[in-house]
C-alpha atoms as a PDB file:
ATOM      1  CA  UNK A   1       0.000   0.000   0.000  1.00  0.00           C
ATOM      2  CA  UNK A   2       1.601   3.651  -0.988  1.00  0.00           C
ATOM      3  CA  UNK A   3       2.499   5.346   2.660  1.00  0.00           C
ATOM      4  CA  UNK A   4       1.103   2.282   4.577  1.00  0.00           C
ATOM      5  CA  UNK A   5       1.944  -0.067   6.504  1.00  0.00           C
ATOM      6  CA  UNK A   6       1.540  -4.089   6.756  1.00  0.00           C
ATOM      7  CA  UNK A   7       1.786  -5.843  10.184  1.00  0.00           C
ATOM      8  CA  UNK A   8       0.639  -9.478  10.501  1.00  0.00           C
ATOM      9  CA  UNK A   9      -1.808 -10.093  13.447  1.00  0.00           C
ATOM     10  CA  UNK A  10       0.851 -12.989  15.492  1.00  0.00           C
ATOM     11  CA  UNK A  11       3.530  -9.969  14.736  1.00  0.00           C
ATOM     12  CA  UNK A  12       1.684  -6.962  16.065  1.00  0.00           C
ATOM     13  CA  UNK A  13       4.072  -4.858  18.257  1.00  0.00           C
ATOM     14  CA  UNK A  14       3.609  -4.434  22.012  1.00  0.00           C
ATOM     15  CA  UNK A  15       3.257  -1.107  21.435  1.00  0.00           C
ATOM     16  CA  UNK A  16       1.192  -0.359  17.878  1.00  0.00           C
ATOM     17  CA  UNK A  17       1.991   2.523  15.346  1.00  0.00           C
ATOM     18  CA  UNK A  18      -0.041   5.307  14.695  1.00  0.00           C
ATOM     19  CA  UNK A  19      -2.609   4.706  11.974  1.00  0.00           C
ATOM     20  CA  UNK A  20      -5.496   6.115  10.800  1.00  0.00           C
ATOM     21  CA  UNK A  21      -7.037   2.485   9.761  1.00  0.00           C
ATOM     22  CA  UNK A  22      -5.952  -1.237  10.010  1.00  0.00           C
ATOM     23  CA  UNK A  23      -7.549  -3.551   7.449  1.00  0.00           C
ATOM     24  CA  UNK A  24      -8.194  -7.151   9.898  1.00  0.00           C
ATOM     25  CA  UNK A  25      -8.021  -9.879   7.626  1.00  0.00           C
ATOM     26  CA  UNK A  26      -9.638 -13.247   9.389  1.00  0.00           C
ATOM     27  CA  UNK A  27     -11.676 -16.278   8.719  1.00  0.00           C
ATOM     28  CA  UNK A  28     -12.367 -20.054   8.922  1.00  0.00           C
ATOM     29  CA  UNK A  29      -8.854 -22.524   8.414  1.00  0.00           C
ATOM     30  CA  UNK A  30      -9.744 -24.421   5.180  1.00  0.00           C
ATOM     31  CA  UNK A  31     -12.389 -27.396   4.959  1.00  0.00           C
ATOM     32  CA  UNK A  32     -14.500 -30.053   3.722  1.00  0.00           C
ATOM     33  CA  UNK A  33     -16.887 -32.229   4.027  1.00  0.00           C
ATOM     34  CA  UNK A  34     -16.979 -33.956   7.341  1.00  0.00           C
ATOM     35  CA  UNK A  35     -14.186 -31.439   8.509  1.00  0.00           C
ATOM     36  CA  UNK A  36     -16.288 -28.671   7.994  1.00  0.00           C
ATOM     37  CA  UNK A  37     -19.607 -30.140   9.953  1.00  0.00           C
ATOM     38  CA  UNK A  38     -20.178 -28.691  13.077  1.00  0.00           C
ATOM     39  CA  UNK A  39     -22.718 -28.359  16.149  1.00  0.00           C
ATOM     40  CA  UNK A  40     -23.380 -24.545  15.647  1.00  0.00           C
ATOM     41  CA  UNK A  41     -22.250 -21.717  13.718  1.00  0.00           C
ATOM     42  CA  UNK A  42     -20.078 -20.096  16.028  1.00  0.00           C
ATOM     43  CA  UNK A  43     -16.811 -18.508  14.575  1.00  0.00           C
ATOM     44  CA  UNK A  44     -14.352 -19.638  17.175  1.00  0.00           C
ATOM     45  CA  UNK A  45     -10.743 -18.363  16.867  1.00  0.00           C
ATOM     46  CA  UNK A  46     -10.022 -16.008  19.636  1.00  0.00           C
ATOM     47  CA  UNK A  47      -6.956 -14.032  18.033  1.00  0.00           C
ATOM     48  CA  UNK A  48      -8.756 -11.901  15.486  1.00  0.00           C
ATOM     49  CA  UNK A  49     -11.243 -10.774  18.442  1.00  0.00           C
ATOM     50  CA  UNK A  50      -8.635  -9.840  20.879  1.00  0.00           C
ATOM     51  CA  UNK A  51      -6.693  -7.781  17.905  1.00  0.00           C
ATOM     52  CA  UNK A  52      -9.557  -6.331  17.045  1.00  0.00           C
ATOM     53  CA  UNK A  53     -10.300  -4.804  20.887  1.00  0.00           C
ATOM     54  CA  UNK A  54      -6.403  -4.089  20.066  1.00  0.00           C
ATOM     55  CA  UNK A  55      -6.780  -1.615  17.767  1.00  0.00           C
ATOM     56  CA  UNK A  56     -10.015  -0.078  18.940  1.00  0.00           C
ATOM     57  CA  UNK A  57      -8.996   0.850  22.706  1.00  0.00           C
ATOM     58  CA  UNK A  58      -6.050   2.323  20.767  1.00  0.00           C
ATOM     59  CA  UNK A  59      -8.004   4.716  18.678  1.00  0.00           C
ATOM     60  CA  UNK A  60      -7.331   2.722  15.370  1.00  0.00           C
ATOM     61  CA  UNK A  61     -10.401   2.241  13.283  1.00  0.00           C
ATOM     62  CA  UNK A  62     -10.780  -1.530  11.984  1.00  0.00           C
ATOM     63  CA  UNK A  63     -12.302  -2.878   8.816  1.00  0.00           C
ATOM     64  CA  UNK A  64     -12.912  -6.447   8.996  1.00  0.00           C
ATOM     65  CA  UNK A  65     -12.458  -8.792   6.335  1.00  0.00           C
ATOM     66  CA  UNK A  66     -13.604 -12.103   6.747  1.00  0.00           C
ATOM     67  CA  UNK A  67     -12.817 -15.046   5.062  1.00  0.00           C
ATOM     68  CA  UNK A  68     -15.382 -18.216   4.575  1.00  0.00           C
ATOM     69  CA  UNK A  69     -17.434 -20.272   2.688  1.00  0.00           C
ATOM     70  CA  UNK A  70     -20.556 -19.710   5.080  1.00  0.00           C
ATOM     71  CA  UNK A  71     -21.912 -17.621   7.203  1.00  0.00           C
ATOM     72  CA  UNK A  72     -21.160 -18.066  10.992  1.00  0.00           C
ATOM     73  CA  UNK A  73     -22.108 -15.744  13.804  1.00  0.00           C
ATOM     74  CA  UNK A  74     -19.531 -12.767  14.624  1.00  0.00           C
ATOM     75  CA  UNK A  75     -21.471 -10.467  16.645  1.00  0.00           C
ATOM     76  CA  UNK A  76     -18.146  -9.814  18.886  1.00  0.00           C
ATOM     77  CA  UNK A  77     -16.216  -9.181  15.872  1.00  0.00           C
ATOM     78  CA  UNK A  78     -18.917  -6.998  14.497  1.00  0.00           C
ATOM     79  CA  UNK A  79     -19.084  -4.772  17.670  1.00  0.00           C
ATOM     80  CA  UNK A  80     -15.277  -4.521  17.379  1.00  0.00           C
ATOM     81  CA  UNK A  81     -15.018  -3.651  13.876  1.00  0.00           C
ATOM     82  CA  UNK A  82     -15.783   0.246  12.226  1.00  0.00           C
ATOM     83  CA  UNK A  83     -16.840  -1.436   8.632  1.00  0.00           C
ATOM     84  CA  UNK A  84     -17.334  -5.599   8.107  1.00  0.00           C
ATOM     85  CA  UNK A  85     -16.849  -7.146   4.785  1.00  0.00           C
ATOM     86  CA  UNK A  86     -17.640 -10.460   3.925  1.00  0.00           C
ATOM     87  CA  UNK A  87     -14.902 -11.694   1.495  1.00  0.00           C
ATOM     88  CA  UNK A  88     -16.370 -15.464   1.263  1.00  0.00           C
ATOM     89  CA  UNK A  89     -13.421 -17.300  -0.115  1.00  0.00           C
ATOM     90  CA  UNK A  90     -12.108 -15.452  -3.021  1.00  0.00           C
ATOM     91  CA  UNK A  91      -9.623 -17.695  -3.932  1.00  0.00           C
ATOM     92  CA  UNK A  92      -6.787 -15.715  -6.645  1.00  0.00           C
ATOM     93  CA  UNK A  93      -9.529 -13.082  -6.672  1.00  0.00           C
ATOM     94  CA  UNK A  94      -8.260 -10.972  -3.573  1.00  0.00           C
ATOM     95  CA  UNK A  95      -6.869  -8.288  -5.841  1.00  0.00           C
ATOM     96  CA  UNK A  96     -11.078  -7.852  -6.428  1.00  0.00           C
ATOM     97  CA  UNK A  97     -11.399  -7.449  -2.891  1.00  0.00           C
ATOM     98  CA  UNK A  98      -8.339  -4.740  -2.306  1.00  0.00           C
ATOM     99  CA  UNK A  99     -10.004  -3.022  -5.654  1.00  0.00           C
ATOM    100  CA  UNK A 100     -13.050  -2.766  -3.557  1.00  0.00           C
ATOM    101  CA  UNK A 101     -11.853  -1.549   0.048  1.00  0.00           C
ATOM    102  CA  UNK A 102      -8.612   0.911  -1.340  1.00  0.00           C
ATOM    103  CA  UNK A 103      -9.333   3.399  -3.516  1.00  0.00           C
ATOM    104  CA  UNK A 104      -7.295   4.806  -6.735  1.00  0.00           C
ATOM    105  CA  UNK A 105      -4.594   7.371  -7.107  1.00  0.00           C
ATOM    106  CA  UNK A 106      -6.647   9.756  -7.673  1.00  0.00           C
ATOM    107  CA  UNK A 107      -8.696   9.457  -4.410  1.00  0.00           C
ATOM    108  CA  UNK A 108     -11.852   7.633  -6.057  1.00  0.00           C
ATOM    109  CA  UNK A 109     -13.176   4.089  -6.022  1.00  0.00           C
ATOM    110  CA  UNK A 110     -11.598   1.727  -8.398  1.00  0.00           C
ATOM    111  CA  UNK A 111     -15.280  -0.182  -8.614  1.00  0.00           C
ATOM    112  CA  UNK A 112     -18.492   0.509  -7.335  1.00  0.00           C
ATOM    113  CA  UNK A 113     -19.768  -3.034  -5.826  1.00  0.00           C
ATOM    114  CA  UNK A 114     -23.295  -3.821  -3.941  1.00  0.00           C
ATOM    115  CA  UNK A 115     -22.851  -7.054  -2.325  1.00  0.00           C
ATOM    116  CA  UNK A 116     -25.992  -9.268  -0.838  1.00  0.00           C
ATOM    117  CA  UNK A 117     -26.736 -11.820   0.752  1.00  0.00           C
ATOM    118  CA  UNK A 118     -27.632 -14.890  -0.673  1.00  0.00           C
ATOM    119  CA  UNK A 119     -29.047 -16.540   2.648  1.00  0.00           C
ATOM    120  CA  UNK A 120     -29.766 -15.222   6.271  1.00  0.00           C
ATOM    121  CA  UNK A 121     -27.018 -14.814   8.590  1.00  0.00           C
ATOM    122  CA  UNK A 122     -27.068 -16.262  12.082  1.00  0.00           C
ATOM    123  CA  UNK A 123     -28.345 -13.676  15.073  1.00  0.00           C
ATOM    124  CA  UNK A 124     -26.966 -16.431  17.747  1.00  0.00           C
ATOM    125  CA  UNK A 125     -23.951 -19.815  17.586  1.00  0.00           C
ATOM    126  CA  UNK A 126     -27.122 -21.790  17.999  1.00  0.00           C
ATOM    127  CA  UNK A 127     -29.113 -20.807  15.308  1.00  0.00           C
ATOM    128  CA  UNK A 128     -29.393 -22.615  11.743  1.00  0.00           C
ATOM    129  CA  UNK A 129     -29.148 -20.680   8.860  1.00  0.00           C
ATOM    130  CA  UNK A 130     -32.444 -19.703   7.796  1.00  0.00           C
ATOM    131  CA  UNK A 131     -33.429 -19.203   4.154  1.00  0.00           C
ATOM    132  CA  UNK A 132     -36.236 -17.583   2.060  1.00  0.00           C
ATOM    133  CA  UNK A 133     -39.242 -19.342   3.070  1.00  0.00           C
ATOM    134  CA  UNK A 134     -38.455 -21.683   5.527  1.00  0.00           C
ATOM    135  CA  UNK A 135     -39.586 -20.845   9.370  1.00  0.00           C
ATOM    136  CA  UNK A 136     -36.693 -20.503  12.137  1.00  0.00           C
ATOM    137  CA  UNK A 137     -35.133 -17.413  14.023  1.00  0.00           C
ATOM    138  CA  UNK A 138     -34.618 -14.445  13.158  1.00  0.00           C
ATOM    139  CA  UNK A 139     -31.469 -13.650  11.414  1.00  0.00           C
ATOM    140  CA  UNK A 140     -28.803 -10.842  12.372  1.00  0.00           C
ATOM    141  CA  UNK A 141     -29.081 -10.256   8.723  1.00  0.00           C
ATOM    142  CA  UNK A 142     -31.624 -11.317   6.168  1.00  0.00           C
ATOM    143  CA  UNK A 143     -31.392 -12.950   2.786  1.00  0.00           C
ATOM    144  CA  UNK A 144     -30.864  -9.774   0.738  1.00  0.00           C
ATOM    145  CA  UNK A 145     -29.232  -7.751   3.261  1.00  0.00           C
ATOM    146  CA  UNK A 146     -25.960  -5.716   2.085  1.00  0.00           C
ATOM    147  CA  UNK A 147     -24.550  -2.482   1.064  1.00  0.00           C
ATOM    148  CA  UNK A 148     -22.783  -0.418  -1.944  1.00  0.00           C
ATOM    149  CA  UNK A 149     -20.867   2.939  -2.025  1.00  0.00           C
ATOM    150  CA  UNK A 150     -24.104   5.026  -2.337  1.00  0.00           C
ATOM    151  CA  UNK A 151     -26.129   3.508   0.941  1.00  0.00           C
ATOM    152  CA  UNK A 152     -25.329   4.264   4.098  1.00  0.00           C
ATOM    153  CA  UNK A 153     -27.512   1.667   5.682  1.00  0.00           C
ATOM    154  CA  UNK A 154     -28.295  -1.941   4.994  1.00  0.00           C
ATOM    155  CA  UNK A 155     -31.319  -2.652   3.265  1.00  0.00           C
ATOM    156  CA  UNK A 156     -33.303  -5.834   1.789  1.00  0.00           C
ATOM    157  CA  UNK A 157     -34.765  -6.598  -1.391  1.00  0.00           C
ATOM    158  CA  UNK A 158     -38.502  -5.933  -1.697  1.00  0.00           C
END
């Protein structure tokens, strides 16, 4: 990044730099089939959490980038995060995601994106994930819910 900075979370100083923003780049440890089942939908690692409170009580905004092929509940890591990206698992397409979060020389976006949600995310570990027209609990975040550059809140499809 021109004039930035790149510190990896199991390297952060005892004492952190100034910065204006740190970009928290987290998510599930690869999987499949049976190694990917699980009781409930809980996103477990600690480290990304307590680096997250890190930054905060420090005065450093965070945006969260989270890497996985589901959705699993992160209210923690919501509450400890300024903006909260879900990245899924872009694979060699991670120079899509930095187009999205950095913008150009010039000061403007490189790409206007709206992202969605394809399926309900979890309001609670315990909770299944609920889909368009099936009954369960309510979600932290509906089938539809998401954001672009223009909104300023999140907002489901009609």
């Amino acid at each position: 990044a021109v004039g930035g900075t790149v510190l990896h979370l199991a390297k952060m100083p005892v004492e952190l730099p100034s910065a204006d923003l740190a970009i928290v780049i987290y998510g599930e440890p690869p999987y499949a089939e049976f190694k990917g089942d699980r009781a409930d939908v809980d996103f477990e690692p600690d480290e990304p959490l307590r680096q997250l409170k890190r930054l905060k009580a420090s005065g450093i905004k965070t945006v969260s980038v989270f890497l996985s092929g589901r959705p699993l509940w992160l209210d923690p890591e919501l509450a400890a995060s300024d903006a909260f990206v879900a990245a899924w698992l872009p694979g060699t397409a991670g120079e899509g995601v930095a187009d999205l979060l950095v913008a150009g020389v010039d000061g403007q976006t490189r790409q206007d994106f709206s992202g969605r949600l394809s399926f309900s995310w979890p309001a609670s570990p315990a909770d299944a994930i609920v889909n368009v027209g099936q009954d369960g609990p309510e979600p932290r975040f509906p089938f539809g819910f998401g954001l672009d550059y223009q909104s300023t809140a999140g907002r489901a499809p009609n």
